[in-house]
PDB file of N, CA and C in Angstrom:
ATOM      1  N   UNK A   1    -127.319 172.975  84.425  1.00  0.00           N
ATOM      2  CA  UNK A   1    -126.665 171.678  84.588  1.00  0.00           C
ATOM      3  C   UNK A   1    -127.212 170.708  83.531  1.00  0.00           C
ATOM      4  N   UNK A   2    -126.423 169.685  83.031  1.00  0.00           N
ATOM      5  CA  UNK A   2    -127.010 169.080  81.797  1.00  0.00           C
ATOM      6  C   UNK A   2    -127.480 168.000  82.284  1.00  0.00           C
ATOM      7  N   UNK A   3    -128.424 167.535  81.775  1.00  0.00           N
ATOM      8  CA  UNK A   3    -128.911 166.527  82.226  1.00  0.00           C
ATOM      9  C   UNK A   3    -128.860 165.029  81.551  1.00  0.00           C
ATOM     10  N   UNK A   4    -127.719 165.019  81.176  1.00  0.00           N
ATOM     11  CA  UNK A   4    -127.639 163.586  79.916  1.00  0.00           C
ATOM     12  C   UNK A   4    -126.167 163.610  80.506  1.00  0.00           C
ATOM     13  N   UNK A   5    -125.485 162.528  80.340  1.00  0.00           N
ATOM     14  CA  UNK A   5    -123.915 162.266  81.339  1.00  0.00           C
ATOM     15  C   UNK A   5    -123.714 161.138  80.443  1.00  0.00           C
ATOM     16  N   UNK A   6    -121.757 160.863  80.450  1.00  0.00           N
ATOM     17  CA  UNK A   6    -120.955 160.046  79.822  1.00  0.00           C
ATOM     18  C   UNK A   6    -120.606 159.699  81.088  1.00  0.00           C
ATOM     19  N   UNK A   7    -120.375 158.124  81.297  1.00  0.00           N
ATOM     20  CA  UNK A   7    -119.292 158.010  82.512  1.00  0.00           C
ATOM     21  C   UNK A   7    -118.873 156.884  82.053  1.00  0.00           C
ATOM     22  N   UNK A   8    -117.580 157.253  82.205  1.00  0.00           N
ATOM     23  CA  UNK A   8    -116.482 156.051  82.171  1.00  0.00           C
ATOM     24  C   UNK A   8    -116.189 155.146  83.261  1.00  0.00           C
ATOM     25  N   UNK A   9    -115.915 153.532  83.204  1.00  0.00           N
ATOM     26  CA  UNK A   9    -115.298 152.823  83.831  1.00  0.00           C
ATOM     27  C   UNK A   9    -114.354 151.841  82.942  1.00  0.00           C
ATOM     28  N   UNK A  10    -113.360 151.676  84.018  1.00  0.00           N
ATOM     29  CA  UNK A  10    -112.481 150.549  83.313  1.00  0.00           C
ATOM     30  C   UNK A  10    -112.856 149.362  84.673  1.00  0.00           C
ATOM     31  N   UNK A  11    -112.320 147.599  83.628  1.00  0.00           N
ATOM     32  CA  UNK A  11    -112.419 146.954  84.870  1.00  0.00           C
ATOM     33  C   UNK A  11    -111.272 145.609  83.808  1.00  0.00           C
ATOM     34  N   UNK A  12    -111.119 144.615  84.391  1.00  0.00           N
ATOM     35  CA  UNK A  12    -109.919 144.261  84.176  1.00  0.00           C
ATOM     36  C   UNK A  12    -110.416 142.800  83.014  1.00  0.00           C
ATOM     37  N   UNK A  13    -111.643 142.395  82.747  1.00  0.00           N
ATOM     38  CA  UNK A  13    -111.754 141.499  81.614  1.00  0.00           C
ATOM     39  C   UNK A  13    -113.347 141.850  81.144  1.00  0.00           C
ATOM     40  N   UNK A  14    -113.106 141.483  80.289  1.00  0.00           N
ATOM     41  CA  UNK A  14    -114.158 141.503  78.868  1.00  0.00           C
ATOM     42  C   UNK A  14    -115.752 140.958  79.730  1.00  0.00           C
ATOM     43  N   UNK A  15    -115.501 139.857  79.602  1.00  0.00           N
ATOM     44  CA  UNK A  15    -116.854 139.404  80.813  1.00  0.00           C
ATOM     45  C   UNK A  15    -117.416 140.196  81.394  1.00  0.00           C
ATOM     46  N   UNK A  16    -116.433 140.542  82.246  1.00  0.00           N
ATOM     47  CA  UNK A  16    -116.792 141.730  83.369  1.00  0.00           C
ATOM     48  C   UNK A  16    -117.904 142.781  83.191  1.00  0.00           C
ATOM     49  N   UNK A  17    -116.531 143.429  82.014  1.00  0.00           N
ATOM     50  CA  UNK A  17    -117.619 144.516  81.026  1.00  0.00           C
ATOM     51  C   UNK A  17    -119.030 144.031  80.804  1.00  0.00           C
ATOM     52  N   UNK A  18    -119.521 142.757  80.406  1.00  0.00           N
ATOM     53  CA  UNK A  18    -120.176 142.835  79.458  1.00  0.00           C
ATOM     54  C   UNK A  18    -121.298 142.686  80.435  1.00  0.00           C
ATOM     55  N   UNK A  19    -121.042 141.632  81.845  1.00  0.00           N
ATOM     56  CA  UNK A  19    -121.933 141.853  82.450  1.00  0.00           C
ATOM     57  C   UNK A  19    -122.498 143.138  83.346  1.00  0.00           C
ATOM     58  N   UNK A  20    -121.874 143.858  83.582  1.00  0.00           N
ATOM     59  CA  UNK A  20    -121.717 144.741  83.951  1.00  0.00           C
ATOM     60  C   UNK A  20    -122.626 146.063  83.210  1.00  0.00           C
ATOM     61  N   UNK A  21    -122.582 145.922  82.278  1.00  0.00           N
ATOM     62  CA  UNK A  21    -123.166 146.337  80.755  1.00  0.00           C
ATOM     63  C   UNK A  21    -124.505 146.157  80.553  1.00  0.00           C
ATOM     64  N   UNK A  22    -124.662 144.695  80.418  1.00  0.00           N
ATOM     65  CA  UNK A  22    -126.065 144.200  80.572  1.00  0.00           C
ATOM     66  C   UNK A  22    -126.888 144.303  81.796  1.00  0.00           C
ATOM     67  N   UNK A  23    -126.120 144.375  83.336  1.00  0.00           N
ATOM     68  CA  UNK A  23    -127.003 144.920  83.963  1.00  0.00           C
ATOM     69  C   UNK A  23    -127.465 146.469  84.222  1.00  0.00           C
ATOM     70  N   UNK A  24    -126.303 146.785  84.446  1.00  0.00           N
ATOM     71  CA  UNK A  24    -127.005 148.914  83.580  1.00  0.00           C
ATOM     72  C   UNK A  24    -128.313 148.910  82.883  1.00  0.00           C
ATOM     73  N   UNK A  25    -127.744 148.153  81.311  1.00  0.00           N
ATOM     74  CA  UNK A  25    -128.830 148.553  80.777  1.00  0.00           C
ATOM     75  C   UNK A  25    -130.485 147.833  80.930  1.00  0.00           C
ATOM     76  N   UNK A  26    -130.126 146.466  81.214  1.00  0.00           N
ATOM     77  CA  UNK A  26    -131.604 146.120  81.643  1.00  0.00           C
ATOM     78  C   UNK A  26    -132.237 146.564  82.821  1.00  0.00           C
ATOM     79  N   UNK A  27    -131.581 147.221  83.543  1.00  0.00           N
ATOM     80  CA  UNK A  27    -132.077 147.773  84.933  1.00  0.00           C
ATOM     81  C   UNK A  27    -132.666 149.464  84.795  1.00  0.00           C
ATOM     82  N   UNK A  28    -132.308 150.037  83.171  1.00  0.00           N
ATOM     83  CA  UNK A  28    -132.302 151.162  82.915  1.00  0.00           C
ATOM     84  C   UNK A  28    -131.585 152.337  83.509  1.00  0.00           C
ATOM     85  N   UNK A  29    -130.596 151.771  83.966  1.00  0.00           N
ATOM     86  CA  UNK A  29    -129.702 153.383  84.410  1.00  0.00           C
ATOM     87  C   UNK A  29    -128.662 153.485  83.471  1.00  0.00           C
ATOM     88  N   UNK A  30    -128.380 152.606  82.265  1.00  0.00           N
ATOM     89  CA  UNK A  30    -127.998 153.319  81.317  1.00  0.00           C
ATOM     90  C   UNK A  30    -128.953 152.705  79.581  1.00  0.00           C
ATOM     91  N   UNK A  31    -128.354 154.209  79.016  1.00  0.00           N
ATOM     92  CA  UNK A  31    -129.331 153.592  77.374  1.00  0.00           C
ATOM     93  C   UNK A  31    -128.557 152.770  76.699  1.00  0.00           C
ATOM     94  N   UNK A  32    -127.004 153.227  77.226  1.00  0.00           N
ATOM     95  CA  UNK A  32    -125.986 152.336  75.832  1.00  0.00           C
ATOM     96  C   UNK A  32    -124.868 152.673  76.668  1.00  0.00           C
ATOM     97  N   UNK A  33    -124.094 151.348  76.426  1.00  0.00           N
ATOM     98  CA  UNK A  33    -122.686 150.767  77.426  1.00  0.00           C
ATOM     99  C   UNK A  33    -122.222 150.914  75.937  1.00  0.00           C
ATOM    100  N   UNK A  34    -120.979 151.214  75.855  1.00  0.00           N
ATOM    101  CA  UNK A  34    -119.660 150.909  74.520  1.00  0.00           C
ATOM    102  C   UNK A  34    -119.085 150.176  75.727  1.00  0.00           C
ATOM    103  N   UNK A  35    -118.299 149.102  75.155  1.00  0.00           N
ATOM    104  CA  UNK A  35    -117.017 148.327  75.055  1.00  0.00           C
ATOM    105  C   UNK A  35    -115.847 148.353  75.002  1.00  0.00           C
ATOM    106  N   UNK A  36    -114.641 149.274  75.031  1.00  0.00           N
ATOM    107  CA  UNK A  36    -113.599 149.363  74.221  1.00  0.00           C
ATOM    108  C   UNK A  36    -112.709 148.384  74.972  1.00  0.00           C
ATOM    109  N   UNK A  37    -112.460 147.060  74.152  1.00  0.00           N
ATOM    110  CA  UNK A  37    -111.252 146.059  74.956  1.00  0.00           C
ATOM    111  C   UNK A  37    -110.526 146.530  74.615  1.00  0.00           C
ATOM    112  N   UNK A  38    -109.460 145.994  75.528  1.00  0.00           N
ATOM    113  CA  UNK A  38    -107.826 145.857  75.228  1.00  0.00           C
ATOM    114  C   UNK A  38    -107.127 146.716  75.318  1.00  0.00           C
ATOM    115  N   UNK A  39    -107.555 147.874  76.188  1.00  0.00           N
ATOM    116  CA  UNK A  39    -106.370 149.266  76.386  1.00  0.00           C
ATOM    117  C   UNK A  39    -105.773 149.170  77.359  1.00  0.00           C
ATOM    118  N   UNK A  40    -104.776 150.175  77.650  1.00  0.00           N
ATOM    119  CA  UNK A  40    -103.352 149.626  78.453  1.00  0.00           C
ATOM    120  C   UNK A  40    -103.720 151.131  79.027  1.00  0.00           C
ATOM    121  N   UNK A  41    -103.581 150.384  80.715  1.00  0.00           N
ATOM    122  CA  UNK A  41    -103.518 151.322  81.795  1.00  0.00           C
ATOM    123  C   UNK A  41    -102.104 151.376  82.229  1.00  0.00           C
ATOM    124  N   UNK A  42    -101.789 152.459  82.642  1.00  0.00           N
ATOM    125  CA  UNK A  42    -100.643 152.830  83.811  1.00  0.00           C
ATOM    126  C   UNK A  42    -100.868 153.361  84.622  1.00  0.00           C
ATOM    127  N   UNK A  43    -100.612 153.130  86.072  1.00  0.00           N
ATOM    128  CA  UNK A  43    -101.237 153.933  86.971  1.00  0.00           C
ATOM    129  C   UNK A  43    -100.257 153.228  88.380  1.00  0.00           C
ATOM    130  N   UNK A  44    -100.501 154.219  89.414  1.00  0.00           N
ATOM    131  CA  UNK A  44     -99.977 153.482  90.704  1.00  0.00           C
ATOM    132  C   UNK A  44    -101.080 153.166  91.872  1.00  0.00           C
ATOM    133  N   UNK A  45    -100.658 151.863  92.172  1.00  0.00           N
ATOM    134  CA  UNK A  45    -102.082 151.372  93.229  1.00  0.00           C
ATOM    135  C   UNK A  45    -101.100 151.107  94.419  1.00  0.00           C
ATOM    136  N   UNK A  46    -101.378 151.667  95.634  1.00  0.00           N
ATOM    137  CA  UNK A  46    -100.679 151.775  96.841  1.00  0.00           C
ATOM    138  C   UNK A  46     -99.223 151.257  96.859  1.00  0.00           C
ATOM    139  N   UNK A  47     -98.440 152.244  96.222  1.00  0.00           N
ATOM    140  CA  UNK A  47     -97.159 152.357  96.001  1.00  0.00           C
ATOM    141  C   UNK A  47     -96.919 151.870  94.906  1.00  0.00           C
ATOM    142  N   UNK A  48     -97.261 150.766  93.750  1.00  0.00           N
ATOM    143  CA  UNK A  48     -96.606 149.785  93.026  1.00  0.00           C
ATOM    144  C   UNK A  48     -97.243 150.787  91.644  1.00  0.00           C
ATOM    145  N   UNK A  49     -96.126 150.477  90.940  1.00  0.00           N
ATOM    146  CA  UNK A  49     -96.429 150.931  89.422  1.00  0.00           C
ATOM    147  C   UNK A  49     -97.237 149.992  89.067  1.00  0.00           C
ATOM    148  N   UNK A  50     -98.797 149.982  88.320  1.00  0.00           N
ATOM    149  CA  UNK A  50     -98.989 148.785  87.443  1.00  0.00           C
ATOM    150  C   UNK A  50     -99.126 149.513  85.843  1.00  0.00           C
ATOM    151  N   UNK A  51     -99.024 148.579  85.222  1.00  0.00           N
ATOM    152  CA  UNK A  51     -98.953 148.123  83.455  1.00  0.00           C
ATOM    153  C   UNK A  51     -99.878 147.112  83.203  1.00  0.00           C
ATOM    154  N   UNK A  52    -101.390 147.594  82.764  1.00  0.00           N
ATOM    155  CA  UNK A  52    -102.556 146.721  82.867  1.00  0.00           C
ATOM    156  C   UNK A  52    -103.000 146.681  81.395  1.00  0.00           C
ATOM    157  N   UNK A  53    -103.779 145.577  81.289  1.00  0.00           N
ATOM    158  CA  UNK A  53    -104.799 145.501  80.187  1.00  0.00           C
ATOM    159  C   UNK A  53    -106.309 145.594  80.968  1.00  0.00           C
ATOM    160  N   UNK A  54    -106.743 146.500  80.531  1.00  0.00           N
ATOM    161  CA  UNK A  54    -108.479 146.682  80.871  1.00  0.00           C
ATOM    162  C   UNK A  54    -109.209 146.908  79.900  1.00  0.00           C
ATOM    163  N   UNK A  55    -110.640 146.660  80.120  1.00  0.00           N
ATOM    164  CA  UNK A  55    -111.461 147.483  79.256  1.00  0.00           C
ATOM    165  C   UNK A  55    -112.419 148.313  79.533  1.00  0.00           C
ATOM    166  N   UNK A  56    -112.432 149.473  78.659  1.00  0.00           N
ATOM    167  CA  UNK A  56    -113.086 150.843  79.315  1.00  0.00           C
ATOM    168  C   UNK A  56    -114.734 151.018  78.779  1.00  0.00           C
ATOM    169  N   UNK A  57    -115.968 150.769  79.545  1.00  0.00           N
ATOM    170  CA  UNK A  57    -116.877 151.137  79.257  1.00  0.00           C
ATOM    171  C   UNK A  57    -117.022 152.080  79.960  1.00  0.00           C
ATOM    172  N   UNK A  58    -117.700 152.822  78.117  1.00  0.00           N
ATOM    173  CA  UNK A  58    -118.454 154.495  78.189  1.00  0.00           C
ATOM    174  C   UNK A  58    -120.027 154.207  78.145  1.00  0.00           C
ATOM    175  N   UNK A  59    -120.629 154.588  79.182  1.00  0.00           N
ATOM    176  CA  UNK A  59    -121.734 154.376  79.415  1.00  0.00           C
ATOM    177  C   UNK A  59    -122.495 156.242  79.390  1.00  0.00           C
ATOM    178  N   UNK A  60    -124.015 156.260  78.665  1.00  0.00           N
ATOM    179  CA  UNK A  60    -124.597 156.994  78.614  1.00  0.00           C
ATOM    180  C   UNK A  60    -125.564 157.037  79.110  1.00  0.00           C
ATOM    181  N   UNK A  61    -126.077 157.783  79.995  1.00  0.00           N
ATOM    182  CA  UNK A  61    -126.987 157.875  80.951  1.00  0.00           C
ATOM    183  C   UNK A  61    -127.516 159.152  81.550  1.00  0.00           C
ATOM    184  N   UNK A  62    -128.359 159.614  82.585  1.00  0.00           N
ATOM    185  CA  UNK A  62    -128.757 160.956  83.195  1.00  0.00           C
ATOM    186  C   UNK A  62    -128.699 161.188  84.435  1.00  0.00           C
ATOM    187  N   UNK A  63    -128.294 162.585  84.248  1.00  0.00           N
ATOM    188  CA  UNK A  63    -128.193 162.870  85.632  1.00  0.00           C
ATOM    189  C   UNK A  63    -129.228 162.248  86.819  1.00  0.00           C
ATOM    190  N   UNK A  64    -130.489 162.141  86.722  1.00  0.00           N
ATOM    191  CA  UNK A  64    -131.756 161.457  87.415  1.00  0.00           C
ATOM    192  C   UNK A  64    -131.011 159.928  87.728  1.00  0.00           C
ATOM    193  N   UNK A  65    -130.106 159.007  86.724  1.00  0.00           N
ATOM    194  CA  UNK A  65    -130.279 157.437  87.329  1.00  0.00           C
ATOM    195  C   UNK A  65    -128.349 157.617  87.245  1.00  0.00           C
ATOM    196  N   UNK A  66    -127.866 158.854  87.673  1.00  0.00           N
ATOM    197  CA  UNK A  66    -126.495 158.711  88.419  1.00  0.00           C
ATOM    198  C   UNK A  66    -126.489 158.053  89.580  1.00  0.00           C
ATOM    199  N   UNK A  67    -127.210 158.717  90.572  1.00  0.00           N
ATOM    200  CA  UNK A  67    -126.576 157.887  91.670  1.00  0.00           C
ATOM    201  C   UNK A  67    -126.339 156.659  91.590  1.00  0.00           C
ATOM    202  N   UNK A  68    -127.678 156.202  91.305  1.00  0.00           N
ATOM    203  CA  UNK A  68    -127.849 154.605  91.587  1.00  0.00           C
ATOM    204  C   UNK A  68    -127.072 154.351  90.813  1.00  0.00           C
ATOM    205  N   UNK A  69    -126.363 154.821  89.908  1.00  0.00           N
ATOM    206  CA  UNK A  69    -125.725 153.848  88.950  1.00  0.00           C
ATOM    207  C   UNK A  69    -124.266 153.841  89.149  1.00  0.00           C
ATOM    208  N   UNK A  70    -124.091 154.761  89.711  1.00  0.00           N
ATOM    209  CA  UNK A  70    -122.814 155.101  90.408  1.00  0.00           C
ATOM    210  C   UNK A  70    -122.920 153.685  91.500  1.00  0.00           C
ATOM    211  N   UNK A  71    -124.180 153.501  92.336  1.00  0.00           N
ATOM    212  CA  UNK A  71    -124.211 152.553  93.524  1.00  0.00           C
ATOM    213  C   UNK A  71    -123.734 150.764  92.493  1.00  0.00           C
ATOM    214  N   UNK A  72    -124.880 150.881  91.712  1.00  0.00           N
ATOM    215  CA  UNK A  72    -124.594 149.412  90.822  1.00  0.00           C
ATOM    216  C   UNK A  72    -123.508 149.271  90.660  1.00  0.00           C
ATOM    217  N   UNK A  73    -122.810 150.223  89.808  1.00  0.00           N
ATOM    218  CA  UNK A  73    -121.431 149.633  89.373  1.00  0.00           C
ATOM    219  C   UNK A  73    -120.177 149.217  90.628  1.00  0.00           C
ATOM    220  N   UNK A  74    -120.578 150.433  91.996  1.00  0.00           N
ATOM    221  CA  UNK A  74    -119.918 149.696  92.909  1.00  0.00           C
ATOM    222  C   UNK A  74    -120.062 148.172  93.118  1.00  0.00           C
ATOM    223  N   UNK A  75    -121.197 147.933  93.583  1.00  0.00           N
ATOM    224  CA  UNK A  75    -121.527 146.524  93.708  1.00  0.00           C
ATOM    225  C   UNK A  75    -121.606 145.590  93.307  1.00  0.00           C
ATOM    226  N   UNK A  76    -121.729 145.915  91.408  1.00  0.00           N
ATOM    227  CA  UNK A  76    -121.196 144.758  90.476  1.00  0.00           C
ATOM    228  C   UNK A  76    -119.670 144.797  90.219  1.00  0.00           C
ATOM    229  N   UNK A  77    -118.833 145.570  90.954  1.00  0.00           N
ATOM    230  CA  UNK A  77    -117.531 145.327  89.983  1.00  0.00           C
ATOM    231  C   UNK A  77    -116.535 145.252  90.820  1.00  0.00           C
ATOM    232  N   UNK A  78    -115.614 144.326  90.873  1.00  0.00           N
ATOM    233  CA  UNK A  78    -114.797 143.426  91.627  1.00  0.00           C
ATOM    234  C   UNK A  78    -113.088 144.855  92.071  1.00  0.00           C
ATOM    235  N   UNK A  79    -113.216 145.665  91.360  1.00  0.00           N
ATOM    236  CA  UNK A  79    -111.705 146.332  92.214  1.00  0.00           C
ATOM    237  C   UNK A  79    -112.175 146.913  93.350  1.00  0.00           C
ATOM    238  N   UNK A  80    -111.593 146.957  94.032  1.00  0.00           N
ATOM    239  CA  UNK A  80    -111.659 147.702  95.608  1.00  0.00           C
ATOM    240  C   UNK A  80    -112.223 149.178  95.435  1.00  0.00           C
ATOM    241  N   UNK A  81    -111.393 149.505  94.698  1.00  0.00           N
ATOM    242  CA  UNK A  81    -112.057 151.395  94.251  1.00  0.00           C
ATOM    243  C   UNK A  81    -111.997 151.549  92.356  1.00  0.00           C
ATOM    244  N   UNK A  82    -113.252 151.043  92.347  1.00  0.00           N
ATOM    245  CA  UNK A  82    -113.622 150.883  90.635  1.00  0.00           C
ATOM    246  C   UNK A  82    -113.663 152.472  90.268  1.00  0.00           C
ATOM    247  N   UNK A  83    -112.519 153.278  89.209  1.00  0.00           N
ATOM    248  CA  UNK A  83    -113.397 153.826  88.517  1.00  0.00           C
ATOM    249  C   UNK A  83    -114.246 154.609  87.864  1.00  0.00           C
ATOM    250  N   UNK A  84    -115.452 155.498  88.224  1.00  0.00           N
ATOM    251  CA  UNK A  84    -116.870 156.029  88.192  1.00  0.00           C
ATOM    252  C   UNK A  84    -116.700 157.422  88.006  1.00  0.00           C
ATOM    253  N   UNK A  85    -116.289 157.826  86.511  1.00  0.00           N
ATOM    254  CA  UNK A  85    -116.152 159.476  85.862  1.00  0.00           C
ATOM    255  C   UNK A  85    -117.424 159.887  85.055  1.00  0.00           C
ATOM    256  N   UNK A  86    -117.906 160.970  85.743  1.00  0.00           N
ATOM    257  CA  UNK A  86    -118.950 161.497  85.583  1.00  0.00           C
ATOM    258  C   UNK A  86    -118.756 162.299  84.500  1.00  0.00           C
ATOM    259  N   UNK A  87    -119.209 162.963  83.498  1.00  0.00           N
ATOM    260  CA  UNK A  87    -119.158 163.936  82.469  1.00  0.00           C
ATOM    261  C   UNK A  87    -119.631 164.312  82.053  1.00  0.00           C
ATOM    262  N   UNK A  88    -120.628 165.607  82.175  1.00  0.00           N
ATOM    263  CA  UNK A  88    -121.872 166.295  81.411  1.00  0.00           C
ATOM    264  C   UNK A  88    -121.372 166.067  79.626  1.00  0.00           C
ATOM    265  N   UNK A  89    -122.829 165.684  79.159  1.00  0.00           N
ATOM    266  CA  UNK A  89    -122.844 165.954  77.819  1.00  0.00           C
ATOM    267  C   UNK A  89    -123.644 167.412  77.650  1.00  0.00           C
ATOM    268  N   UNK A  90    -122.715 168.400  77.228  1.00  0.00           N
ATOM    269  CA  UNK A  90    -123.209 170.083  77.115  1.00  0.00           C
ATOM    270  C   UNK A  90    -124.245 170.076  75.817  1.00  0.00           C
ATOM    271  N   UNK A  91    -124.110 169.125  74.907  1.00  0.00           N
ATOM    272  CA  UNK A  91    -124.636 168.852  73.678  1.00  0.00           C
ATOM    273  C   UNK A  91    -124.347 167.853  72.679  1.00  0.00           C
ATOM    274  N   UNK A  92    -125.978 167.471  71.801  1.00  0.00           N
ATOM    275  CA  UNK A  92    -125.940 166.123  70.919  1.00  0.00           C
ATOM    276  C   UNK A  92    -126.747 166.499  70.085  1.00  0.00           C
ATOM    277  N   UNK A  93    -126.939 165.239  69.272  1.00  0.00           N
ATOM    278  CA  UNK A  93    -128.249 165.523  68.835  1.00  0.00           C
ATOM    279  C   UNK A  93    -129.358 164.702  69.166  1.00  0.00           C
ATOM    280  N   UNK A  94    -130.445 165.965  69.312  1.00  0.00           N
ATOM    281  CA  UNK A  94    -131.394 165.750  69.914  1.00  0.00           C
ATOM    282  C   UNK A  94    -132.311 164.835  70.073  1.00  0.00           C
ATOM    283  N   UNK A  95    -132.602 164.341  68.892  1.00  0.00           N
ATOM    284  CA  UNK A  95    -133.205 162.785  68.488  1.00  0.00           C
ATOM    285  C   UNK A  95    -132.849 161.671  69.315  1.00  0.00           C
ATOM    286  N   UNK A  96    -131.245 161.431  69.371  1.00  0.00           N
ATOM    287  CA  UNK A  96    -130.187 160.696  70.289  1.00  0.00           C
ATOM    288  C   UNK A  96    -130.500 160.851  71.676  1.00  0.00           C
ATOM    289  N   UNK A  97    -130.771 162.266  72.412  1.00  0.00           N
ATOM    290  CA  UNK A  97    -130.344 162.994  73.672  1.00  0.00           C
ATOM    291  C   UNK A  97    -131.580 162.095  74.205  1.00  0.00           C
ATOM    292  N   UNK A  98    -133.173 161.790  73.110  1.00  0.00           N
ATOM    293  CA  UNK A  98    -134.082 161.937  73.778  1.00  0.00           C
ATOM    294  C   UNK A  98    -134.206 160.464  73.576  1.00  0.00           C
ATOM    295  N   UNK A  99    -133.618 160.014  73.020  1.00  0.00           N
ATOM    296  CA  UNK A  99    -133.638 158.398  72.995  1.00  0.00           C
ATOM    297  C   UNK A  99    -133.034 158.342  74.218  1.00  0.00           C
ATOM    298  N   UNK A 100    -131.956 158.650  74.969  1.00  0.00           N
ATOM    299  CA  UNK A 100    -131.418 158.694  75.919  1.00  0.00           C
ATOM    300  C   UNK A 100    -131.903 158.548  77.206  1.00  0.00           C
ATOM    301  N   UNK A 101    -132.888 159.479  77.137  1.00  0.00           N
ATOM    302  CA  UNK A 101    -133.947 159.894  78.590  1.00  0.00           C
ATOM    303  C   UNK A 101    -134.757 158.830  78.672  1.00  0.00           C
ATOM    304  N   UNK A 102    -135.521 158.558  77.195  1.00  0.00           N
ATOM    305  CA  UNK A 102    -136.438 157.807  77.381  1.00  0.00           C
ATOM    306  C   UNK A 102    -136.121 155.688  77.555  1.00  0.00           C
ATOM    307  N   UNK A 103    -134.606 155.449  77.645  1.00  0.00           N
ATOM    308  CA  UNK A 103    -134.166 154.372  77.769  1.00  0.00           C
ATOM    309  C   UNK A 103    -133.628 153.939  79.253  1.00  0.00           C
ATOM    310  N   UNK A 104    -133.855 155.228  79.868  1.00  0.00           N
ATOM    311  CA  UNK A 104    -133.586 155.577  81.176  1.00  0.00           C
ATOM    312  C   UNK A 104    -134.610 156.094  82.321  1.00  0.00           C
ATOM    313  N   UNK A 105    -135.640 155.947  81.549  1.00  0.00           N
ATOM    314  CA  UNK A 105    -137.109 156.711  82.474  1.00  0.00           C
ATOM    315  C   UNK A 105    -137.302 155.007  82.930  1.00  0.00           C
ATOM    316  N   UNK A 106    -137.720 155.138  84.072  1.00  0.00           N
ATOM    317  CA  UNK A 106    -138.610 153.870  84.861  1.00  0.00           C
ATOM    318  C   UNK A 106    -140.239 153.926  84.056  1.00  0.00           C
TER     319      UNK A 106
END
């Protein structure tokens, strides 16, 4: 099982992201939040088509500060069901992987 993870969230303004972002990473359950504004969701939320603007942070982090971080982002982020895609990284480079761990160790 790998122990270094990508997880995606989207949430619906820039702010959001950013705080959201900044608390991850100063709390250390993640090493590095990306940003990407301004992409266009489609999706259906209890029956209704929506056509959204969100923005999607890719957050890098480890398997060890998933949960909790899975828990944070519930609790910092305002949709009812935010979200929270888990994704082994199978491989990087290593220099990176271990900057990773070590931005994420307590």
């Amino acid at each position: 099982m790998s122990k270094h993870y990508l997880i995606l969230s989207t949430i619906d303004s820039k702010e959001g992201a950013e705080q959201i972002a900044h608390h991850l990473v100063e709390e250390r359950l993640a090493a590095c939040v990306n940003i990407i504004p301004d992409m266009t969701s489609v999706y259906k939320w209890k029956g209704t088509l929506e056509h959204t603007t969100e923005n999607l942070l890719v957050i890098k982090s480890t398997q060890e500060r998933l949960p909790r971080l899975i828990e944070r982002i519930k609790e910092l982020h305002p949709y009812e069901l935010p979200e929270v895609i888990a994704l082994p990284i199978e491989d990087g480079y290593p220099p990176y992987l271990d900057w990773l761990v070590s931005e994420t160790t307590e």
